[in-house]
Protein backbone atom coordinates (compact mmCIF):
# COMPACT_ATOMS: atom_id res chain seq x y z
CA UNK A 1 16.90 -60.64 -81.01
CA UNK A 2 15.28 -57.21 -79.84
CA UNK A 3 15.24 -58.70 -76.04
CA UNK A 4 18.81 -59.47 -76.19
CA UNK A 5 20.13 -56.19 -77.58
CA UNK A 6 18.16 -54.27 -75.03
CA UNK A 7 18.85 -56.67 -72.02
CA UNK A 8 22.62 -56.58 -72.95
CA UNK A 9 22.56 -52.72 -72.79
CA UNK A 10 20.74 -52.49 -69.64
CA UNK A 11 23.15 -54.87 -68.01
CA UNK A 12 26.19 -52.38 -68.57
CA UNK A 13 23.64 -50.16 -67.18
CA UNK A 14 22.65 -51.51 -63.96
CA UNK A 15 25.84 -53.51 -63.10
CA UNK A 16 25.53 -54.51 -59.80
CA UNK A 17 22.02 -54.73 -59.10
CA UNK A 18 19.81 -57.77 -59.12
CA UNK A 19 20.93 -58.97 -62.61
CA UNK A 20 23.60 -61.10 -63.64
CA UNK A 21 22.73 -61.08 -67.65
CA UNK A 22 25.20 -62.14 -69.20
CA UNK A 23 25.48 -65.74 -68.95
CA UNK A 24 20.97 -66.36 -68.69
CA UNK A 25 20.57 -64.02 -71.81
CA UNK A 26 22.15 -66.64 -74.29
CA UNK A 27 18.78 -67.79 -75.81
CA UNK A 28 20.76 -70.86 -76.28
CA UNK A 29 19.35 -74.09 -75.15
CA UNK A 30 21.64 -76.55 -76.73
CA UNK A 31 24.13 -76.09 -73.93
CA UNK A 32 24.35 -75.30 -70.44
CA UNK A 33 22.32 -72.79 -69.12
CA UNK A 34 22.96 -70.75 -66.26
CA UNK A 35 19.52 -68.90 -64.46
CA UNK A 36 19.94 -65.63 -62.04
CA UNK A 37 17.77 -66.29 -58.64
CA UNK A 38 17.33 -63.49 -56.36
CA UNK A 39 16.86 -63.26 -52.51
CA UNK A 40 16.69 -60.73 -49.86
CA UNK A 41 17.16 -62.92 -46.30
CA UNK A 42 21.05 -63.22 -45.98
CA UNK A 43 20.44 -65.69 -43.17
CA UNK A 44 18.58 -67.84 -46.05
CA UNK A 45 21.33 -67.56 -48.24
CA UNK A 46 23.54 -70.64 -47.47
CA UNK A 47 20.07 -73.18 -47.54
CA UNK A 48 19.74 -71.93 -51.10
CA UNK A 49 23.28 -72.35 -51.95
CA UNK A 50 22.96 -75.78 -51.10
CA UNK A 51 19.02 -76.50 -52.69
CA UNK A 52 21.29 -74.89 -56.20
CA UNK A 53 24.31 -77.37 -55.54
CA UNK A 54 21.93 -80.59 -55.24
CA UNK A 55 19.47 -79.44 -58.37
CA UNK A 56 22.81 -78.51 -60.37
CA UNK A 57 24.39 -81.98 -59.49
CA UNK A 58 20.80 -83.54 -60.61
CA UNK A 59 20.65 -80.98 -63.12
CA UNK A 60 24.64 -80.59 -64.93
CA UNK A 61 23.42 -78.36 -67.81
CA UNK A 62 21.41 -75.87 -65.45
CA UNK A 63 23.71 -73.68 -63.38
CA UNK A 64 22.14 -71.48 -60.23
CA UNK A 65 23.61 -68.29 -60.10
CA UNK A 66 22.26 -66.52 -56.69
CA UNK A 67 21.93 -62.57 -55.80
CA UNK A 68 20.97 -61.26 -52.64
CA UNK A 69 20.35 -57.46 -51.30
CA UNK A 70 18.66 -56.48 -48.03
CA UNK A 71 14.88 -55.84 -48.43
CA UNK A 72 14.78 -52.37 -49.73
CA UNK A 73 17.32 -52.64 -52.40
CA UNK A 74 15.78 -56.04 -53.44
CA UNK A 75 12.71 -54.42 -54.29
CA UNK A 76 13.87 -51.38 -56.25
CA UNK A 77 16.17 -53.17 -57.57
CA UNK A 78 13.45 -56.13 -58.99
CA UNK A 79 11.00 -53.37 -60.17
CA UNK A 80 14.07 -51.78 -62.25
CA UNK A 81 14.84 -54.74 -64.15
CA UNK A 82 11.14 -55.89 -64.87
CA UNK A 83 10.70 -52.89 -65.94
CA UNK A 84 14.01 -52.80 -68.28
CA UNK A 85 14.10 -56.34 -69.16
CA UNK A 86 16.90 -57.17 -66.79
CA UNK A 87 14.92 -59.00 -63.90
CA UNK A 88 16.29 -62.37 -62.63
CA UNK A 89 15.04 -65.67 -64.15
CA UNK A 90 13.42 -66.62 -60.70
CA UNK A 91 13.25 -64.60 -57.85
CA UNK A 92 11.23 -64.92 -54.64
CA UNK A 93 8.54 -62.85 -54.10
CA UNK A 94 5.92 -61.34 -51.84
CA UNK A 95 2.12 -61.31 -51.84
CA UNK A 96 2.17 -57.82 -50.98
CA UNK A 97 4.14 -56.80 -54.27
CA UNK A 98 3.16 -59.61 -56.69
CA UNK A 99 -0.38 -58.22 -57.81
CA UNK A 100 1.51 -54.95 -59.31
CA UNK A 101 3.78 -57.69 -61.51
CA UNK A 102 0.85 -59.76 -62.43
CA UNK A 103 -0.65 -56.39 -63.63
CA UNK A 104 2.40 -55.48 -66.30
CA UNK A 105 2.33 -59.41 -67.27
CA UNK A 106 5.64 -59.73 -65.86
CA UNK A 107 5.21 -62.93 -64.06
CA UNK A 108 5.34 -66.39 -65.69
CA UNK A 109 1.60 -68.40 -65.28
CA UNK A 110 2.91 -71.53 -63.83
CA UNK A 111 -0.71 -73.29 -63.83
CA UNK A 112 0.30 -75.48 -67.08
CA UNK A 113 3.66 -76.29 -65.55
CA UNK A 114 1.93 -77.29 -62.00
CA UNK A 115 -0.65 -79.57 -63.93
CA UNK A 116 1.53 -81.06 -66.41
CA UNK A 117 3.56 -82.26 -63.73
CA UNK A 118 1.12 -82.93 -61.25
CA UNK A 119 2.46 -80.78 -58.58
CA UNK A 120 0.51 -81.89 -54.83
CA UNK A 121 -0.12 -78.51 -53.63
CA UNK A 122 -1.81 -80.32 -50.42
CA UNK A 123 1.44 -80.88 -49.53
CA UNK A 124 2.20 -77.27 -48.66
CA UNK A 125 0.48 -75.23 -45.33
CA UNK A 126 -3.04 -74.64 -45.62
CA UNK A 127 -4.40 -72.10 -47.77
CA UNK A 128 -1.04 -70.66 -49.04
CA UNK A 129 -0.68 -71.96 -52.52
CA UNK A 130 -4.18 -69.93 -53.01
CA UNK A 131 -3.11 -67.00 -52.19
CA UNK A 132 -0.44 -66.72 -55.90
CA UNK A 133 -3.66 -67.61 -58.04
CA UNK A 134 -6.02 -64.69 -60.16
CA UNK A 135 -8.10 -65.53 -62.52
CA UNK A 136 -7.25 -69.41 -62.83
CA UNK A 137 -3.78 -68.62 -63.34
CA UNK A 138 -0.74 -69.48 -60.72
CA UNK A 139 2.01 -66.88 -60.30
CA UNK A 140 4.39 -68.36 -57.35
CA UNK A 141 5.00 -72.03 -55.77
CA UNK A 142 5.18 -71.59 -51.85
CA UNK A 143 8.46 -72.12 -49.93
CA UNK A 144 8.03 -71.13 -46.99
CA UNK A 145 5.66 -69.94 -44.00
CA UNK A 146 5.53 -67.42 -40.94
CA UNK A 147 3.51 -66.36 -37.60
CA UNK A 148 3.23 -64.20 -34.91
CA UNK A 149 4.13 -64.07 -31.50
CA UNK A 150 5.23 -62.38 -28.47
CA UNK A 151 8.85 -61.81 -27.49
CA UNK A 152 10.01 -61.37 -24.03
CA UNK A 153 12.74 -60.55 -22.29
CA UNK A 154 12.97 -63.77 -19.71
CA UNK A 155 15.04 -62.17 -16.87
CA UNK A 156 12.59 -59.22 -16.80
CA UNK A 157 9.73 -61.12 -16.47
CA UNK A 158 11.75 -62.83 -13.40
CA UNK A 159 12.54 -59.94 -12.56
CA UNK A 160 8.83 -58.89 -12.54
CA UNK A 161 7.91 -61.86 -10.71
CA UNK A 162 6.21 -63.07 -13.53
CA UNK A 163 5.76 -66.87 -14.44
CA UNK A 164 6.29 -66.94 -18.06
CA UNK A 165 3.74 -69.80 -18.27
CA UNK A 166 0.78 -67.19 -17.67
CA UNK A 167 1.30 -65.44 -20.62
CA UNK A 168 -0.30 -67.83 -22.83
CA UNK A 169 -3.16 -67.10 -20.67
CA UNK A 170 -3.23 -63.15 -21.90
CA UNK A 171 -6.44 -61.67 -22.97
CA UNK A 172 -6.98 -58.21 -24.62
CA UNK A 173 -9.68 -55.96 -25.91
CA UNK A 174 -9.21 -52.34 -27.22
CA UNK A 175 -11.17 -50.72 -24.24
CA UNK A 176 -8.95 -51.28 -21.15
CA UNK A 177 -6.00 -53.88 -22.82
CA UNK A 178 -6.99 -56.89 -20.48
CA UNK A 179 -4.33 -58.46 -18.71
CA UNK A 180 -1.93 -57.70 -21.85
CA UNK A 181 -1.91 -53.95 -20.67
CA UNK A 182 -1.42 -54.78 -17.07
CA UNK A 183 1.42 -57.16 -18.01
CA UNK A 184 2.86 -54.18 -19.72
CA UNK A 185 2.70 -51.86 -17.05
CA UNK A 186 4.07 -54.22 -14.11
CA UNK A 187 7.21 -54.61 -16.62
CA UNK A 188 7.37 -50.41 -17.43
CA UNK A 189 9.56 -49.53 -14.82
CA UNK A 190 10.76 -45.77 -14.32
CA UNK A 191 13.38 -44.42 -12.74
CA UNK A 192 12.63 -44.34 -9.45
CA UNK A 193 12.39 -47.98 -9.98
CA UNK A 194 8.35 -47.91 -9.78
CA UNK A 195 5.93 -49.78 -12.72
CA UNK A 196 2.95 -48.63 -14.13
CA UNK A 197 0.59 -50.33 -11.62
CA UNK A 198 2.15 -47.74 -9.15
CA UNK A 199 -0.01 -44.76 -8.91
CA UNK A 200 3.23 -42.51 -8.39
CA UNK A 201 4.52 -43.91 -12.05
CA UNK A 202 6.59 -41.07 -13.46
CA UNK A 203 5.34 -41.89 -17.37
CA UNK A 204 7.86 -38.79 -18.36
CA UNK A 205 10.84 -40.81 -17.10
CA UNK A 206 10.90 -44.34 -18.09
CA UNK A 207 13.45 -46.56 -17.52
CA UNK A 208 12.55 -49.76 -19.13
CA UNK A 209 9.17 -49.39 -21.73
CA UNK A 210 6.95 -52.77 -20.60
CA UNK A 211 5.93 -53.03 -24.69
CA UNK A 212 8.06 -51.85 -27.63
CA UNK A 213 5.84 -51.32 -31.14
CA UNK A 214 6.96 -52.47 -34.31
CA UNK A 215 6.17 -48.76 -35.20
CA UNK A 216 7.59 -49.49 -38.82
CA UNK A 217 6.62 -53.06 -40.07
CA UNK A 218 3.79 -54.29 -41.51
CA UNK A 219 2.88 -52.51 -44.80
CA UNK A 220 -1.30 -52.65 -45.10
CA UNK A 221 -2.32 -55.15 -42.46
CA UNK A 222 0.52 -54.16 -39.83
CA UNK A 223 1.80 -57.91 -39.80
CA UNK A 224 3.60 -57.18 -37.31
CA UNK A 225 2.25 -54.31 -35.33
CA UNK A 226 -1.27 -53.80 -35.22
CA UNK A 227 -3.10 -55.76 -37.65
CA UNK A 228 -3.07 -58.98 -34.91
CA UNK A 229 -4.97 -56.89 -32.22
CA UNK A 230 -7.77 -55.83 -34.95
CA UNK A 231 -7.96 -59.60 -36.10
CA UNK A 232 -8.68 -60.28 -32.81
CA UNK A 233 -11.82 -57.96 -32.63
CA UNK A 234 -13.18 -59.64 -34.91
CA UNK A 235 -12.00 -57.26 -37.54
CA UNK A 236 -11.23 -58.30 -41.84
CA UNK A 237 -9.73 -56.53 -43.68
CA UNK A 238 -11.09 -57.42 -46.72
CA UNK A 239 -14.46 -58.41 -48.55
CA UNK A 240 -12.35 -61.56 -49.42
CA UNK A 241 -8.78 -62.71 -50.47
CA UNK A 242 -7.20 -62.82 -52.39
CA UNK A 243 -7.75 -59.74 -54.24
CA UNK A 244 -10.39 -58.36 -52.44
CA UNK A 245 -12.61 -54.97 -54.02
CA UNK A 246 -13.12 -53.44 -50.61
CA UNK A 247 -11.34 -52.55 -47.44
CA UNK A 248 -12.63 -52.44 -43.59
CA UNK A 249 -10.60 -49.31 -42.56
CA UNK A 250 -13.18 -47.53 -41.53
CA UNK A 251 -14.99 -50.59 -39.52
CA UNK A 252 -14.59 -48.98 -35.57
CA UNK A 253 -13.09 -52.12 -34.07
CA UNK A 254 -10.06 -51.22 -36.22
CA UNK A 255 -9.84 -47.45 -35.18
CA UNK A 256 -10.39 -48.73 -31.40
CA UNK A 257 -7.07 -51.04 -31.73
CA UNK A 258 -5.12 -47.79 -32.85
CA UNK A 259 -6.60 -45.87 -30.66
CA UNK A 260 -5.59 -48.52 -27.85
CA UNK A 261 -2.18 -48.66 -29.63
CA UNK A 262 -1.65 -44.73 -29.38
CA UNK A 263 -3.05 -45.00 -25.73
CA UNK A 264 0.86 -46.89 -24.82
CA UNK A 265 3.11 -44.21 -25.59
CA UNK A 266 0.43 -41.83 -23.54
CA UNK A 267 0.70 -44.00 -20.61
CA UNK A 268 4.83 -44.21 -20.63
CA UNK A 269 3.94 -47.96 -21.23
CA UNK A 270 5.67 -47.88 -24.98
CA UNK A 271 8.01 -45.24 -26.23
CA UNK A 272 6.51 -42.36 -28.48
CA UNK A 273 6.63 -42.77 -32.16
CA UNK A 274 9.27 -39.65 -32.53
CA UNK A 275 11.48 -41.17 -29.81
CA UNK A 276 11.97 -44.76 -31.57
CA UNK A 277 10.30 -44.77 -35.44
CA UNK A 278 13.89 -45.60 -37.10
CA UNK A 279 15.25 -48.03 -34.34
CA UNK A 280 13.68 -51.72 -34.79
CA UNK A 281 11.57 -53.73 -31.92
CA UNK A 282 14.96 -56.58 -31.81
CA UNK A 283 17.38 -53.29 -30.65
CA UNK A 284 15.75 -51.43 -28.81
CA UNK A 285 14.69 -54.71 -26.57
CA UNK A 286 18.18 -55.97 -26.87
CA UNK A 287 19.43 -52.93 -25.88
CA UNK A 288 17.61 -53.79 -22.71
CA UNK A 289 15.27 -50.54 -22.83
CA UNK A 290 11.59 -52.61 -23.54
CA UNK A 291 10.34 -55.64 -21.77
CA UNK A 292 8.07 -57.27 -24.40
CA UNK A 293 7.13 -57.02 -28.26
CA UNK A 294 6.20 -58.89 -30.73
CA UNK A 295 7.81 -60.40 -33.93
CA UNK A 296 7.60 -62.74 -36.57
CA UNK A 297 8.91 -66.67 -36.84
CA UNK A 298 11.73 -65.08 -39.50
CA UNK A 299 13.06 -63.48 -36.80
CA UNK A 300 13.54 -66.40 -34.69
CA UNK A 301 17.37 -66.53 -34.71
CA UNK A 302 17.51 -62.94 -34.14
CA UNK A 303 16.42 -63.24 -30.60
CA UNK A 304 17.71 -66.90 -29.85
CA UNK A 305 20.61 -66.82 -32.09
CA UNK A 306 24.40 -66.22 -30.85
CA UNK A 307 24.20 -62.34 -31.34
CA UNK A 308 21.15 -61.65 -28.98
CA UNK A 309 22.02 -59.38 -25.71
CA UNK A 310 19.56 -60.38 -23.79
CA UNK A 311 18.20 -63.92 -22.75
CA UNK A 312 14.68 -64.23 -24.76
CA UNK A 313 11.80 -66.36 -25.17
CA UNK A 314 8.68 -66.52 -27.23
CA UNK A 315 4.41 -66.74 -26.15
CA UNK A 316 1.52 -66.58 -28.03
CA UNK A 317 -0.40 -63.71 -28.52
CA UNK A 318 -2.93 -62.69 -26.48
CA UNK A 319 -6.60 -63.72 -26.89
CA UNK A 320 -8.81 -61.10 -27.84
CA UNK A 321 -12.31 -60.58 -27.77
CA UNK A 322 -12.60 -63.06 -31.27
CA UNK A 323 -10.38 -65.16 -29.73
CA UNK A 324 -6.47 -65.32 -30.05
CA UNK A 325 -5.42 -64.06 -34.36
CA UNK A 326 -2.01 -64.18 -35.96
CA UNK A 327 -1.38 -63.43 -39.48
CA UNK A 328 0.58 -66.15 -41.45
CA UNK A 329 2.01 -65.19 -44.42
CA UNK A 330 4.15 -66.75 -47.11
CA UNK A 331 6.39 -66.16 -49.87
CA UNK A 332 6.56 -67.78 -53.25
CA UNK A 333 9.16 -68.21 -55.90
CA UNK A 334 8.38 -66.89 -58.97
CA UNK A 335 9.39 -66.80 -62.67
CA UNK A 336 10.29 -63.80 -64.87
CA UNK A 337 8.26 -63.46 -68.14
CA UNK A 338 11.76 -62.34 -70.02
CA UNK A 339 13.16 -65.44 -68.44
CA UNK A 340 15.21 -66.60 -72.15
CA UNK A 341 15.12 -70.38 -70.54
CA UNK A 342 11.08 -71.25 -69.09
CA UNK A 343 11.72 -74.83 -68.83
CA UNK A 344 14.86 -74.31 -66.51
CA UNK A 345 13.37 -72.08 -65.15
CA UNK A 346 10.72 -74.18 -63.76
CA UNK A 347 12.85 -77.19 -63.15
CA UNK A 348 14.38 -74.65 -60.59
CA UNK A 349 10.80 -73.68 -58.98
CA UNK A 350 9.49 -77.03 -58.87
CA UNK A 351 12.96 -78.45 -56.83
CA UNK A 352 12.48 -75.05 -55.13
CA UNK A 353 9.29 -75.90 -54.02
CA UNK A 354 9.88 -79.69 -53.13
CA UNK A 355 11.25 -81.65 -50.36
CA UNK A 356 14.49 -81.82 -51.74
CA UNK A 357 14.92 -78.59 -51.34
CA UNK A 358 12.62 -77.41 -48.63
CA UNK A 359 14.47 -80.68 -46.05
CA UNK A 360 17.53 -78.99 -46.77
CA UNK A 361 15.87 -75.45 -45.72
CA UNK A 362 14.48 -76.99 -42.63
CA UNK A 363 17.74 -78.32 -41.38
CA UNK A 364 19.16 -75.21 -41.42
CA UNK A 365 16.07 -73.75 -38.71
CA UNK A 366 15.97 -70.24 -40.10
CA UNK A 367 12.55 -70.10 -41.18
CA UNK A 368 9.29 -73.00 -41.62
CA UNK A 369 9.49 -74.20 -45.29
CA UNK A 370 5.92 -74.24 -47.02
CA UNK A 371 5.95 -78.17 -47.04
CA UNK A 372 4.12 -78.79 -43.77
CA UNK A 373 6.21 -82.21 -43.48
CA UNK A 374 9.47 -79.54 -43.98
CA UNK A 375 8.21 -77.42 -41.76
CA UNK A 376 8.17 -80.37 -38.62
CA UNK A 377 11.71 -81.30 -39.83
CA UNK A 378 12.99 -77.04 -39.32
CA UNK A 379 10.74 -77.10 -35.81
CA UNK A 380 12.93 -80.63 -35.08
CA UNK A 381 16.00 -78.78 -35.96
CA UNK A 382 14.85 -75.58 -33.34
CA UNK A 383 14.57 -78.11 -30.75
CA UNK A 384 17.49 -80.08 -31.07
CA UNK A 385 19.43 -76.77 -30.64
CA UNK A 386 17.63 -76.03 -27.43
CA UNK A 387 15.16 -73.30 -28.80
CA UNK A 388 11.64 -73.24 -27.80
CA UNK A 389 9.53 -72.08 -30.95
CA UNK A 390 6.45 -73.53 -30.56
CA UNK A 391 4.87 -70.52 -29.76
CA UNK A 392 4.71 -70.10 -34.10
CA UNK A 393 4.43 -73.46 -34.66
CA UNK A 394 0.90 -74.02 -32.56
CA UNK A 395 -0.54 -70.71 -33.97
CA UNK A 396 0.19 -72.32 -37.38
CA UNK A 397 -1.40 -75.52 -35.98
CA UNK A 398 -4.75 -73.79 -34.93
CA UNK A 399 -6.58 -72.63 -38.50
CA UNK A 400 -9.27 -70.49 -35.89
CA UNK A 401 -6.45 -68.32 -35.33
CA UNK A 402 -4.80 -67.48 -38.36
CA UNK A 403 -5.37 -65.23 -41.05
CA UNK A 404 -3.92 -64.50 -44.22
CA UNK A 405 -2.59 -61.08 -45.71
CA UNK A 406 -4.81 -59.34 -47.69
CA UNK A 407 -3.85 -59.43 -51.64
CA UNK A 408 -4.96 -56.55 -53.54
CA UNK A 409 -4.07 -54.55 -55.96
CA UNK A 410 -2.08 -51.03 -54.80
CA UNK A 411 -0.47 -52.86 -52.23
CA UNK A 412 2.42 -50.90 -52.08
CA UNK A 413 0.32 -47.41 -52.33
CA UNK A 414 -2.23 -48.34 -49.32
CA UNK A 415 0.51 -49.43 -47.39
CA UNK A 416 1.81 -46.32 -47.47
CA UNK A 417 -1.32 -44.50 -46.64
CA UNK A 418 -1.77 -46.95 -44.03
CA UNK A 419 1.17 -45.99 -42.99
CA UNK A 420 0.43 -42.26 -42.71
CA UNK A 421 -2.57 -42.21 -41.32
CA UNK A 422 -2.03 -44.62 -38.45
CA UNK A 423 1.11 -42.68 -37.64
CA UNK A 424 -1.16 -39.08 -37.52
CA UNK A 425 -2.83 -41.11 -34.63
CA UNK A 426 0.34 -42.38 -33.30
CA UNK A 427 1.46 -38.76 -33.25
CA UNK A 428 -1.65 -36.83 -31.44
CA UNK A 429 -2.30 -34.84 -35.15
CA UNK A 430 -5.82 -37.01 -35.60
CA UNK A 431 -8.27 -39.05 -34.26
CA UNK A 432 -8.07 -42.43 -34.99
CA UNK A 433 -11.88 -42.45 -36.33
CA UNK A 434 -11.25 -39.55 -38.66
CA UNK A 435 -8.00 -40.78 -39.59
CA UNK A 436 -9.54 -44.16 -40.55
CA UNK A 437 -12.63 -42.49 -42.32
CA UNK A 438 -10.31 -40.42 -44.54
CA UNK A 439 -7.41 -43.71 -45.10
CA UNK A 440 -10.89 -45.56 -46.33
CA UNK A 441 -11.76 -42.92 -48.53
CA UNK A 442 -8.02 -43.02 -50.18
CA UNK A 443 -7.75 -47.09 -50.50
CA UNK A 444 -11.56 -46.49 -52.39
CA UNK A 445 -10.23 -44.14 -54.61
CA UNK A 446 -6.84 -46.37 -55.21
CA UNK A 447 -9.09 -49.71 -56.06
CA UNK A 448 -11.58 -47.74 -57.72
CA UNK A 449 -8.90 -47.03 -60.26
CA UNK A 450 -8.93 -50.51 -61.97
């Protein structure tokens, strides 16, 4: 009765947010049941709505009521109502927030439900069901799966005289870039009209930047900026994962890749950090000012979708001195402790993370469900619209070259210092070596607090 009263008061409270209270805080099993899910990918949105239709129609007395917010709200909005009681029944989540939940007990241990219903979990892409597990328990079912890869603007690299074939032919190291850094400068261009193989390069007066950072993604293993190069050195992050005791921060392969990263903007290969830090990698290249970047598979139908500028393709990163590394990552759904209804609840993950649900996500092609058979059908569905993404879908393929990100605890707190110290670099205000001896220092102290 206690959780009711002060759920029902918190709802008047944060009206509008992630929680929709009314109807899931019943406590009342003996009729229909409705159960608040919460998203933060709009383009996801209508998959879901159908996945909640089917299980509903399977399902009459368990109703799917879905929220979603953009990415920042989503999260300040979920840590509000965990922390008041409000939270959604189910949600999806993130492996670089859920150790923080897990922490305040506010996530549901779906181990018992997973064995009592004898749940395959070979069924989903290698090595991601592990990554929602501490101590024996399970907090997430996976439902879906991305890489990374280079982006390219095709009629530049035409334009360049480039065969797009050769680029999954790149190597790089953090000494000289490798063919990767000449690739860049033949497609920097200033305006004069000369690129940065040109000795007479004017790097004060660019044109068109031959790479464009993703100075603002990432979080603690840059999954889209940086943290591929440093794979590629050779570099962990970790001692192990998930929920590793000890970072590599201060290991000099992964200074050298921000160093190398720093080195672009210095060059007039890549526009300065100052110049471009709130503007995103898909406008400024739609916008037709960069050449090249890189991105993840969710982003897919941003650049081959029917609102990109500019005619695009995908590669695989370049090899590196480890050979060629791209993160894959995946998100889970997840169930609220508060939750008034745990059985529905779970009936909802488990269709969530079936092929039911994850064939009806794959038709759709907006990102590779968990399910590796799913995942085929969404790469099906790419093709039959006449978009190459096999560029994710090999790196996926090819277990040599992935890696997972790194779960700890203080995710959210080392991201941000991370975040700051890579940018002093970025910025000419530190070395990259001190920069990384004092960030290792800080993620010590942070995991030295449990």
């Amino acid at each position: 009765m206690h959780l009711r009263i002060r759920t029902m008061l918190a709802c008047a409270v944060l009206a509008g947010g992630l929680t929709a209270c009314a109807d899931s805080s019943a406590g009342d099993d003996s009729g229909p049941v409705t159960l608040n899910y919460a998203l933060w990918d709009d383009r996801q949105l209508p998959a879901y709505k159908e996945c909640a239709d089917a299980f509903t129609k399977a399902n009459p007395d368990i109703r799917i009521k879905i929220s979603q917010t953009a990415w920042a709200e989503y999260w300040t909005n979920l840590t509000t109502g965990l922390a008041s009681g409000t939270a959604p029944d189910v949600f999806t989540d993130h492996v670089g927030y859920y150790p923080k939940f897990v922490k305040s007990e506010q996530l549901l241990d779906l181990q018992p439900y997973v064995d009592k219903d004898g749940i395959d979990l070979g069924q989903y892409q290698k090595g991601l069901p592990e990554l929602w597990v501490k101590d024996g328990k399970r907090f997430g079912l996976p439902k879906d799966y991305d890489t990374i890869a280079l982006v390219y603007n095709a009629d530049m690299l035409k334009k360049a005289g480039v065969d797009p074939a050769s680029l999954d032919k790149l190597d790089w190291n953090p000494q000289d870039g490798g063919s990767f850094e000449k690739l860049i400068a033949r497609l920097s261009v200033d305006r004069n009209g000369r690129n940065g193989l040109d000795p007479d390069f004017d790097r004060n007066n660019v044109e068109v930047y031959g790479y464009q950072p993703d100075y603002d993604s990432g979080g603690a293993p840059g999954q889209s900026s940086f943290g591929n190069f440093a794979a590629s050195t050779g570099f962990t992050f970790t001692d192990r994962n998930p929920f590793g005791t000890k970072f590599h921060y201060d290991d000099p392969r992964f200074a050298a890749t921000i160093d190398w990263m720093a080195s672009l903007a210095g060059k007039g290969y890549a526009p300065e950090l100052n110049k471009s830090s709130t503007i995103g990698t898909d406008a400024v290249l739609n916008g037709g000012k960069a050449a090249l970047g890189i991105t993840g598979s969710w982003n897919i139908n941003t650049y081959l979708g029917p609102t990109a500028k500019q005619k695009f393709a995908f590669a695989q990163l370049p090899t590196g001195p480890a050979g060629r590394k791209s993160m894959i990552n995946g998100l889970s759904d997840a169930i609220y402790t508060g939750t008034d209804h745990p059985d529905q609840a779970w009936q909802w993950v488990k269709y969530l993370g079936s092929t039911d649900c994850q064939d009806l996500v794959a038709k759709k092609a907006v990102v590779f469900p968990a399910i590796s058979s799913s995942a085929k059908k969404a790469l099906a569905a790419h093709q039959e619209a006449g978009r190459d993404v096999t560029a994710f879908t090999q790196q996926a393929a090819d277990s040599r070259s992935l890696f997972n990100w790194p779960v700890t605890d203080h995710g959210d707190e080392i991201a941000t210092a991370v975040k700051d110290a890579v940018y002093s670099v970025y910025l000419g205000k530190n070395s990259a070596s001190a920069a990384m001896s004092g960030l290792q220092k800080q993620v010590d102290g942070l995991l030295a607090q449990d």
